[in-house]
N, C-alpha and C. Protein backbone atom coordinates (compact mmCIF):
# COMPACT_ATOMS: atom_id res chain seq x y z
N UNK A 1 -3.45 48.80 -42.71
CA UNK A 1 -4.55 47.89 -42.99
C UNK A 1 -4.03 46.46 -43.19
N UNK A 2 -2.97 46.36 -44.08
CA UNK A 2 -2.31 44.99 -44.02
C UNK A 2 -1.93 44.12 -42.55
N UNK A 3 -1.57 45.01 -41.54
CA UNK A 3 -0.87 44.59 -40.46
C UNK A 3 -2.62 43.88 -39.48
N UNK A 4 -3.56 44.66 -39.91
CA UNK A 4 -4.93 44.50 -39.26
C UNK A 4 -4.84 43.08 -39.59
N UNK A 5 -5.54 42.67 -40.92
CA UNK A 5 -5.72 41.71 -41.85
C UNK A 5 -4.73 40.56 -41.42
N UNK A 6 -3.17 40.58 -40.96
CA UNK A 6 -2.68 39.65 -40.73
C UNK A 6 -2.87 39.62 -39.29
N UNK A 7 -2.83 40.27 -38.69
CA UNK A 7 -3.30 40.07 -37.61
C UNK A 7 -4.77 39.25 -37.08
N UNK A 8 -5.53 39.58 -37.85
CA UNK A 8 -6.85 39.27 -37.91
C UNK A 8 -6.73 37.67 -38.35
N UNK A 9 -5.85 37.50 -39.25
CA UNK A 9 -5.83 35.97 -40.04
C UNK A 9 -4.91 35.09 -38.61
N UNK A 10 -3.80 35.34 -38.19
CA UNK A 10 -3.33 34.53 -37.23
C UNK A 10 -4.19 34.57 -35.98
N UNK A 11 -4.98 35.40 -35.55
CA UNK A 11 -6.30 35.15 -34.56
C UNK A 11 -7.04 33.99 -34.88
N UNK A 12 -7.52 34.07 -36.06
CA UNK A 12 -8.19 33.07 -36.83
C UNK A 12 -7.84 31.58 -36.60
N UNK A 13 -6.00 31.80 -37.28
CA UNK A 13 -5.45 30.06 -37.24
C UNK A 13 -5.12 29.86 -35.63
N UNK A 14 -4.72 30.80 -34.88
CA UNK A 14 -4.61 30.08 -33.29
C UNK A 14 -5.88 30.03 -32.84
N UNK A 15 -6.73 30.39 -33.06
CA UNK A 15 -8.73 30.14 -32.48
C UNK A 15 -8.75 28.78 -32.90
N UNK A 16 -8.23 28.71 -34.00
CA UNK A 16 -9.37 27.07 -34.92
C UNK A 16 -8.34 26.04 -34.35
N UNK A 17 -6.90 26.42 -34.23
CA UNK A 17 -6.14 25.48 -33.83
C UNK A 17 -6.27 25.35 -32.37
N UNK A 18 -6.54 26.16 -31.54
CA UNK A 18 -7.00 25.88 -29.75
C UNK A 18 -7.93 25.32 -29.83
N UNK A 19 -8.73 25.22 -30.82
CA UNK A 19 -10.02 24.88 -30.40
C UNK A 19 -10.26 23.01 -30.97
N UNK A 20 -9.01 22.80 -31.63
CA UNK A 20 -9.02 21.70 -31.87
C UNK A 20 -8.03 20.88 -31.12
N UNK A 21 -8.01 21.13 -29.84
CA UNK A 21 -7.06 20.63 -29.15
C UNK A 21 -8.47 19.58 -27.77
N UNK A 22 -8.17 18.52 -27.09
CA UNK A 22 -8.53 18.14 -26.65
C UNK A 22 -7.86 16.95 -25.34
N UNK A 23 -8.33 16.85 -24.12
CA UNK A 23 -7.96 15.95 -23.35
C UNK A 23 -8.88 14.99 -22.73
N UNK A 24 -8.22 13.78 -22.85
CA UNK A 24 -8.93 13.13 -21.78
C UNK A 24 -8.61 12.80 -20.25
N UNK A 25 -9.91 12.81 -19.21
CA UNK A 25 -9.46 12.69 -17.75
C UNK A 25 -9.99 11.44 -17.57
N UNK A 26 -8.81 10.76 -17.15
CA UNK A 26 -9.20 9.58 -16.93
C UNK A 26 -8.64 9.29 -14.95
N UNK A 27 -9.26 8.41 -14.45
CA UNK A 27 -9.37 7.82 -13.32
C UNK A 27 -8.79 6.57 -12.75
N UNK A 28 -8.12 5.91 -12.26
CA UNK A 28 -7.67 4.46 -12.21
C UNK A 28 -7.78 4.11 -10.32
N UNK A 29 -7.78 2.85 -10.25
CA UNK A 29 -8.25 2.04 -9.65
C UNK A 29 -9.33 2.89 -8.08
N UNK A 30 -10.48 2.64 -9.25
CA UNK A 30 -11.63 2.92 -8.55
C UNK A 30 -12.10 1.84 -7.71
N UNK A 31 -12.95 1.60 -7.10
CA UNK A 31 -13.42 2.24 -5.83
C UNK A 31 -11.95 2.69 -5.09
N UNK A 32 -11.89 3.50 -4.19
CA UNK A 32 -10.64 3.40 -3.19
C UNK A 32 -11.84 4.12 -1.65
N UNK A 33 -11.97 2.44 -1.71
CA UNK A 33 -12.73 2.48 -0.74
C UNK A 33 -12.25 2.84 0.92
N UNK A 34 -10.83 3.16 0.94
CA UNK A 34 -10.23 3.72 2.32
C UNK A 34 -10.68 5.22 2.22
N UNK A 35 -10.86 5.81 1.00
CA UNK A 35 -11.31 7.27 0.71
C UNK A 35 -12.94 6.87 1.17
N UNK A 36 -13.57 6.38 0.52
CA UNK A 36 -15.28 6.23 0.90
C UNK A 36 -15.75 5.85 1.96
N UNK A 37 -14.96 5.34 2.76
CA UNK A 37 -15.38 4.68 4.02
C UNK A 37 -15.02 6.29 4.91
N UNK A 38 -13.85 6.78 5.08
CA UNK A 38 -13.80 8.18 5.61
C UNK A 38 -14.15 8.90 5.18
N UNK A 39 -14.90 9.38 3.85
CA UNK A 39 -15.96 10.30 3.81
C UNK A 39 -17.54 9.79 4.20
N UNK A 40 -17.73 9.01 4.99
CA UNK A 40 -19.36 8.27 5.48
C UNK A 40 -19.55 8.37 4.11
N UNK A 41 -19.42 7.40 3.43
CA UNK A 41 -19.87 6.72 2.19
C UNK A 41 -20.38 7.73 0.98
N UNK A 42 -19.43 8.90 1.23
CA UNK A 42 -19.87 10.11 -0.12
C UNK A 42 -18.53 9.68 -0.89
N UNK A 43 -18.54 9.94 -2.17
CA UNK A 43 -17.35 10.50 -3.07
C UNK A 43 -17.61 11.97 -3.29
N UNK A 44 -16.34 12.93 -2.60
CA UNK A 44 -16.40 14.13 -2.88
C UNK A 44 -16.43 14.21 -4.13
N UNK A 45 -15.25 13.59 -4.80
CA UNK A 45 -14.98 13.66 -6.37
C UNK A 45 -16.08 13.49 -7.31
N UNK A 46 -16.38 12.41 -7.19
CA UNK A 46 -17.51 12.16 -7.99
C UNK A 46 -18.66 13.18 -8.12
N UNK A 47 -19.13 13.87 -6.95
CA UNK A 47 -20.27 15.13 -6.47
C UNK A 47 -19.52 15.88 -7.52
N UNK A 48 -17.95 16.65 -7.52
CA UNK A 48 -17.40 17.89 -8.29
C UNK A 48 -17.96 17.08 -9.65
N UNK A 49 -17.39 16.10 -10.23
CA UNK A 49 -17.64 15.66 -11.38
C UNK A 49 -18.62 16.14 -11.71
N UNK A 50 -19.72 15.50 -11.18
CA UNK A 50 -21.06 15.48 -11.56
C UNK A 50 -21.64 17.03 -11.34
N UNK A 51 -21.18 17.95 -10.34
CA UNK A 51 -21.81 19.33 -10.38
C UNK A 51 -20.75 20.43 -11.28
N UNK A 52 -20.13 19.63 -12.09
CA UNK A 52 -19.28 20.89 -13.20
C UNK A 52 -19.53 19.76 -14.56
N UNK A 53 -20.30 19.08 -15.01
CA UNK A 53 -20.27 18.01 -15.65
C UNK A 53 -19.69 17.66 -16.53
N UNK A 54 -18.46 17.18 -15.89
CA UNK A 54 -17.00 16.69 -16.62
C UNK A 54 -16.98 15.40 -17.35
N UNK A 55 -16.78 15.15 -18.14
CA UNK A 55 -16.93 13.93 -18.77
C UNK A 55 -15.35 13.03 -18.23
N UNK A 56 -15.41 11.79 -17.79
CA UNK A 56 -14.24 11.22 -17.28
C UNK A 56 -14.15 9.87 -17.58
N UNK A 57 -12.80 8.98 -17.83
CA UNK A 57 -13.17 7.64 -17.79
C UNK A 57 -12.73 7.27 -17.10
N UNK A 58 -13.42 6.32 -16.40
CA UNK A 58 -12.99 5.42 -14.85
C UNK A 58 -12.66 4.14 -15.18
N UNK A 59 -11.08 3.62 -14.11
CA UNK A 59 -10.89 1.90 -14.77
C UNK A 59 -10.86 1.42 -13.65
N UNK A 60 -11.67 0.58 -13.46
CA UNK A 60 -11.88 0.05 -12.17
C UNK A 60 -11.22 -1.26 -11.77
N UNK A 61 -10.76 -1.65 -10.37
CA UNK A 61 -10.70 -2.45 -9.90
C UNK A 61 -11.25 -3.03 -8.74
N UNK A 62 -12.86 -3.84 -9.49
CA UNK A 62 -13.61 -4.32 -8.58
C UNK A 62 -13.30 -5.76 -7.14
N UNK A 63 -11.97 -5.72 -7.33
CA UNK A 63 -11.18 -6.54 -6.04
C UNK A 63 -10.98 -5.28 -5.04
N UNK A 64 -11.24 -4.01 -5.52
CA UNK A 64 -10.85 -3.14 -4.42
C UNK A 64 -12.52 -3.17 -2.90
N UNK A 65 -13.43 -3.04 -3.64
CA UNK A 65 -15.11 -3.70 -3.17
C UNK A 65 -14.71 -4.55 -2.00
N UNK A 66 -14.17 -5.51 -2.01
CA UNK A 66 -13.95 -6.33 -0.77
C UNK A 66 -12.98 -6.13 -0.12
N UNK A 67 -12.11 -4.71 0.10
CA UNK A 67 -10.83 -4.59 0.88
C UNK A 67 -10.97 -4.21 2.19
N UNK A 68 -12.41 -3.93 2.64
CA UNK A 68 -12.40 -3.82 4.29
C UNK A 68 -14.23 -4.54 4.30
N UNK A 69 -14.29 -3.96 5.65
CA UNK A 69 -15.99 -4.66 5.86
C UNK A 69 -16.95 -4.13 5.47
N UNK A 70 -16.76 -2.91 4.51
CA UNK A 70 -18.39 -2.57 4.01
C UNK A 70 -18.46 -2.80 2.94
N UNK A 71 -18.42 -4.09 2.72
CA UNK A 71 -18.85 -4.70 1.21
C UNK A 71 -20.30 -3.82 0.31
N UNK A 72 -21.09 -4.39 1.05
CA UNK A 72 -22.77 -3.45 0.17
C UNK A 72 -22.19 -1.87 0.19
N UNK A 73 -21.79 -0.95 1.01
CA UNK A 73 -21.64 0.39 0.97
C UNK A 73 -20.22 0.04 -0.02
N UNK A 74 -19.23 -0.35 -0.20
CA UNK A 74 -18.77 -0.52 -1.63
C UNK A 74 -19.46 -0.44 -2.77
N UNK A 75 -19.85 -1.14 -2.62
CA UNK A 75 -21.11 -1.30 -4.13
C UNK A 75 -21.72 -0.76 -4.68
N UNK A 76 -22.45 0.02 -3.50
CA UNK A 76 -23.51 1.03 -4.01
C UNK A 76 -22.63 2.34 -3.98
N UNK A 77 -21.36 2.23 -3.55
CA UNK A 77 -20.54 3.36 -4.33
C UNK A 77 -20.41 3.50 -5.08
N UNK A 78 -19.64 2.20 -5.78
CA UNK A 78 -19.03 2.11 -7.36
C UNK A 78 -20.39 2.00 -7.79
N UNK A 79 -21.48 1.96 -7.99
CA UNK A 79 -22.24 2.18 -8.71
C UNK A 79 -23.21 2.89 -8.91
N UNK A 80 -22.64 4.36 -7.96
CA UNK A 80 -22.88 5.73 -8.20
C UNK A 80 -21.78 6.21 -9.13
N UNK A 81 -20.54 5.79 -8.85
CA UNK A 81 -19.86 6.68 -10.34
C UNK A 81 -20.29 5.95 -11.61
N UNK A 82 -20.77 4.47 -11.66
CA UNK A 82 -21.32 3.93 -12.81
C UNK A 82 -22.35 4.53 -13.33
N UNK A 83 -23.24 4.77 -12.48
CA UNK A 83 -24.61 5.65 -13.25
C UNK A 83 -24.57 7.26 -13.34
N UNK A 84 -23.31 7.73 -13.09
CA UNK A 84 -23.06 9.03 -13.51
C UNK A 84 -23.34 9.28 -15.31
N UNK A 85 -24.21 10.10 -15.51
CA UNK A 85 -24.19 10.26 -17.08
C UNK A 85 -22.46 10.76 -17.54
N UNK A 86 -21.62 11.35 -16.56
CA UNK A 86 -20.92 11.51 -17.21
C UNK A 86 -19.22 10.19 -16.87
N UNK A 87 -19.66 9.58 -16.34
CA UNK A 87 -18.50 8.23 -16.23
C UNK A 87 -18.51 7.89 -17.42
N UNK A 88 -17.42 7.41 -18.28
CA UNK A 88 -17.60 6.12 -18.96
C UNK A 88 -16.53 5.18 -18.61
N UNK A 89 -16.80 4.14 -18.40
CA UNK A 89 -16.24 3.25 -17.28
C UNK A 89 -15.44 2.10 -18.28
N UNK A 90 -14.44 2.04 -17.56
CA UNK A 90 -13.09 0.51 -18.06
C UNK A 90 -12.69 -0.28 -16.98
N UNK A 91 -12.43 -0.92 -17.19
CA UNK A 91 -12.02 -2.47 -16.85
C UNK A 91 -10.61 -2.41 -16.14
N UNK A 92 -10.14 -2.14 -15.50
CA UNK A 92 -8.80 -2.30 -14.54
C UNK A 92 -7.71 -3.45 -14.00
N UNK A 93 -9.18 -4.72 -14.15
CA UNK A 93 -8.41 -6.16 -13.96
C UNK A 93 -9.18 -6.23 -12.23
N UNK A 94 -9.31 -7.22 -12.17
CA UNK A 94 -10.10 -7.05 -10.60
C UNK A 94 -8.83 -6.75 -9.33
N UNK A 95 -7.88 -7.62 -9.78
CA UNK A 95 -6.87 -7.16 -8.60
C UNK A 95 -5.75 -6.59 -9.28
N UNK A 96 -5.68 -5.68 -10.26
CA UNK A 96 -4.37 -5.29 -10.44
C UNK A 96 -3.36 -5.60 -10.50
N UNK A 97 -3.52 -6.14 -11.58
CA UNK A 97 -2.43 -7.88 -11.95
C UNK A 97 -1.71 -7.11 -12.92
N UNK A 98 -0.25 -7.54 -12.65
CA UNK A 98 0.90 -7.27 -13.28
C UNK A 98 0.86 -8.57 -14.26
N UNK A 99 0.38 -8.14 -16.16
CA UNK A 99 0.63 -9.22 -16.88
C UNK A 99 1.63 -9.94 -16.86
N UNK A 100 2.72 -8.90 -17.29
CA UNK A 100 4.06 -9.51 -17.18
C UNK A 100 4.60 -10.35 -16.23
N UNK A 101 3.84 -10.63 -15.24
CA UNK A 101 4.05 -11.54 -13.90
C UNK A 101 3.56 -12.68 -13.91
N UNK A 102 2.24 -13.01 -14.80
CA UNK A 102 1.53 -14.13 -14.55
C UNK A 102 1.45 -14.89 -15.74
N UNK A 103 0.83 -16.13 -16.19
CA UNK A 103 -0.15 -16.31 -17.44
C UNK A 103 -1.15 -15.65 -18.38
N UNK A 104 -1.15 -15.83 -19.33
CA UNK A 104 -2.25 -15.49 -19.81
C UNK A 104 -3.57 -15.65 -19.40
N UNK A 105 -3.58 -17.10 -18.84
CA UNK A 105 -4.96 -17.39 -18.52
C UNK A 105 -5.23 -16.94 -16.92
N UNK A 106 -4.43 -17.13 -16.06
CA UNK A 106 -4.45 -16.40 -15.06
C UNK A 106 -4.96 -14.62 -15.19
N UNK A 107 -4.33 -14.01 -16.24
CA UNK A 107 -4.22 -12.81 -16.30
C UNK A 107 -6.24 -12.40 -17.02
N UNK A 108 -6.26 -13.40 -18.32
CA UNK A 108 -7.94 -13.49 -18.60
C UNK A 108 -8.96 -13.73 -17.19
N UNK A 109 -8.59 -14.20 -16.34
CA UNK A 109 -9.68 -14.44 -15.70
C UNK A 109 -9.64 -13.73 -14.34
N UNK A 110 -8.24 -12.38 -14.36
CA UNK A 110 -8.62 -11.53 -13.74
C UNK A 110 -9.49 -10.55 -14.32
N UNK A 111 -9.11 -10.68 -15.50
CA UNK A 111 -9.85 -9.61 -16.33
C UNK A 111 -11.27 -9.75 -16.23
N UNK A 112 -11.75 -11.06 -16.62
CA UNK A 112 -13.25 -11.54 -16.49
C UNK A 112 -14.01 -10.61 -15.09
N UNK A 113 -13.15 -11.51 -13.95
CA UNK A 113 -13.84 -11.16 -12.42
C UNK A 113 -13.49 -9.89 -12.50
N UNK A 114 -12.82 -9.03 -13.31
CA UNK A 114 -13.05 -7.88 -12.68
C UNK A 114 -14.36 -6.90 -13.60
N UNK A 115 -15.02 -7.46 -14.11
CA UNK A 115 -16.07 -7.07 -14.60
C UNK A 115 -17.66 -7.66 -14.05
N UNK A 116 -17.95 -8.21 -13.15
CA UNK A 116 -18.87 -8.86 -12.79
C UNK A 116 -19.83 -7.74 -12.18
N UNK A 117 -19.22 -6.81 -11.32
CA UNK A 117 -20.35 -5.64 -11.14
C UNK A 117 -20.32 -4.52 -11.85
N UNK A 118 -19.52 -4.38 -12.72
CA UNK A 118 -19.60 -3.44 -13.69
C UNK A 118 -20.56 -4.02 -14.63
N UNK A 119 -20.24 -4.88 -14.78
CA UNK A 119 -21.58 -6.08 -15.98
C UNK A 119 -23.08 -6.12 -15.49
N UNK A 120 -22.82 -5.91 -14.38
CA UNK A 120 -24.83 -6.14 -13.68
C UNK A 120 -25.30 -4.59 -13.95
N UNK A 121 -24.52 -3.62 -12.76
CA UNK A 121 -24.83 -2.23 -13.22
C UNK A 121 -25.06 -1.68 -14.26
N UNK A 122 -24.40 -1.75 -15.28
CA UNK A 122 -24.01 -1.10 -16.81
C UNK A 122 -25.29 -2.26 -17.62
N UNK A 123 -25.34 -3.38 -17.28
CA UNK A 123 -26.10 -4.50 -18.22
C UNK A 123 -25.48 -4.43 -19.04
N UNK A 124 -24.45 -4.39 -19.39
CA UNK A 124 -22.68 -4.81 -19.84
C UNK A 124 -21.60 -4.68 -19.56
N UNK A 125 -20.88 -5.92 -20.61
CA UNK A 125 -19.21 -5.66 -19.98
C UNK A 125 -19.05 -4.25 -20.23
N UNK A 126 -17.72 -4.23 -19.61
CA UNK A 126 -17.06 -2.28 -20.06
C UNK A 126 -16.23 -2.15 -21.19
N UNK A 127 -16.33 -1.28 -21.75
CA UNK A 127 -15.97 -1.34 -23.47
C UNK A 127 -14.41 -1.33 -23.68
N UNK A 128 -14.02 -0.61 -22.65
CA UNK A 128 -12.54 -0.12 -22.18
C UNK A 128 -11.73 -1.16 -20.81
N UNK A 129 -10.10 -1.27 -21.68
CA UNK A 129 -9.55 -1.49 -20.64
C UNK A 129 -7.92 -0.98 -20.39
N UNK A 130 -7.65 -1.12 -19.64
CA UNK A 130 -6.22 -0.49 -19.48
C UNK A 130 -5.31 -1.66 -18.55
N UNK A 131 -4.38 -1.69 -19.19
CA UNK A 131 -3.54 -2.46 -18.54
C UNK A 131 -2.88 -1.87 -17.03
N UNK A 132 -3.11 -2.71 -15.97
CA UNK A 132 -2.32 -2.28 -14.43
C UNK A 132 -0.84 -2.40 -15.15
N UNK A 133 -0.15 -1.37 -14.42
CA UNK A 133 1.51 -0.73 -14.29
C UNK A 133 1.62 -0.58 -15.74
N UNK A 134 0.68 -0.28 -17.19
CA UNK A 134 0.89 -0.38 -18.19
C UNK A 134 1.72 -1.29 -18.77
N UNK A 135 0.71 -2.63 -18.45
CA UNK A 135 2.11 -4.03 -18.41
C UNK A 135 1.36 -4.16 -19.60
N UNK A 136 2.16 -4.53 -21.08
CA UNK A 136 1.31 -5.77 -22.20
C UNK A 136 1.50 -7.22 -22.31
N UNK A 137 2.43 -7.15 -21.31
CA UNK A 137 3.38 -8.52 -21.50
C UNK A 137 4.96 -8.67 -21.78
N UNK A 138 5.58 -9.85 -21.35
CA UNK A 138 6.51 -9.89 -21.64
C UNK A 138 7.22 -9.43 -22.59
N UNK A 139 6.66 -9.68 -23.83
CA UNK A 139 7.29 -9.68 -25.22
C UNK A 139 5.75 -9.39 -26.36
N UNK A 140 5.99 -9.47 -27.32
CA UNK A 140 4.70 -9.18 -28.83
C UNK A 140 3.79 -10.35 -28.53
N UNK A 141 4.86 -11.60 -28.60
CA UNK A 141 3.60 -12.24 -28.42
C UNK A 141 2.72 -12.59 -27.28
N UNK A 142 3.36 -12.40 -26.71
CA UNK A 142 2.11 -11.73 -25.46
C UNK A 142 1.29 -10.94 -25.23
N UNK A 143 1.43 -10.14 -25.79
CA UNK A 143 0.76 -8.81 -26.27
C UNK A 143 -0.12 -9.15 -27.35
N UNK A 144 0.13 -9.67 -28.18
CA UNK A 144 -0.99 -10.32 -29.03
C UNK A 144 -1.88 -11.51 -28.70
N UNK A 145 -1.30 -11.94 -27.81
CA UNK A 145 -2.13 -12.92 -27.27
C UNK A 145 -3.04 -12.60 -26.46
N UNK A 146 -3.18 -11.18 -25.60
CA UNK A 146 -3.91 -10.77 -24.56
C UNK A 146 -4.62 -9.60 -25.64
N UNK A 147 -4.06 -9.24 -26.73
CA UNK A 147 -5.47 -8.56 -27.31
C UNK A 147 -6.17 -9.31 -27.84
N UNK A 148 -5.95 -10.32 -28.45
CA UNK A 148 -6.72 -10.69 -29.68
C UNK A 148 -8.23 -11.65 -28.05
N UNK A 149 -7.59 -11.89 -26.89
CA UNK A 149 -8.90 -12.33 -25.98
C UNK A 149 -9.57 -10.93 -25.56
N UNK A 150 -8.96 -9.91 -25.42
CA UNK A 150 -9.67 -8.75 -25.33
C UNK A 150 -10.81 -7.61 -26.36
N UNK A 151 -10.36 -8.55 -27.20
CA UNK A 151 -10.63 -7.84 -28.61
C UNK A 151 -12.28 -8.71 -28.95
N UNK A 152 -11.74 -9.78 -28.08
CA UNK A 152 -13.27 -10.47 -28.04
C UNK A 152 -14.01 -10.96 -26.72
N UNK A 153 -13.36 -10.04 -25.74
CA UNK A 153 -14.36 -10.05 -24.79
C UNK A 153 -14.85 -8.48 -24.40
């Protein structure tokens, strides 16, 4: 009976402890509009998403929108994974700017443009962002200098 009982109790702590385990799926530089243009303007992915309803966050880079000639069928791509109930969508930088490469202010006002159709669609900026090549900057204070404008835009 003892061996039941402990048995029964470590079922218990690996149940509550699996069950407190969690991941996030996240997505990066969305549209990849060489994929959407050869599927005639479907996202397979996005369809699985949405028909197993996965919750995901997407970071977009809306400089990708103008990388061949179907600008409007861009658009109204990326803003089918935007109105997915289950997207929640970030900010990528419009062209995938290596901080550590540029200015600050150069680097802010990729950040800006790369929110302009995420901002119309959503009827806001995106709450989330992620740094391209996981750059923060050169050094701290760079890094503090690009949160504290992020922190307020």
């Amino acid at each position: 009976m003892k061996k039941l009982c402990i048995l029964f109790l470590l079922t218990l702590v690996l149940r509550a402890g699996f069950s407190q385990k969690q991941v996030a799926i996240t997505i990066d530089d969305i549209p990849n509009v060489e994929v959407f243009s050869r599927n005639k303007f479907s996202s397979p992915l996005l369809n699985i998403i949405n028909a197993i309803e996965l919750p995901v966050a997407i970071f977009i880079n809306e400089g990708n929108v103008y990388k061949n000639e179907f600008v409007a069928e861009n658009k109204k791509g990326l803003s089918k994974w935007l109105n997915s109930a289950y997207i929640t969508a970030g900010n990528h930088g419009y062209s995938h700017m290596n901080y550590s490469d540029t200015t600050l202010a150069a680097f802010e006002e990729d950040v800006k443009k790369g929110a302009l159709i995420t901002g119309e669609a959503l009827g806001r900026g995106p709450r989330y962002f992620r740094f391209p090549y996981n750059s923060m900057g050169k050094d701290s204070v760079a890094h503090q200098q690009v949160k504290k404008f992020l922190k307020k835009k």
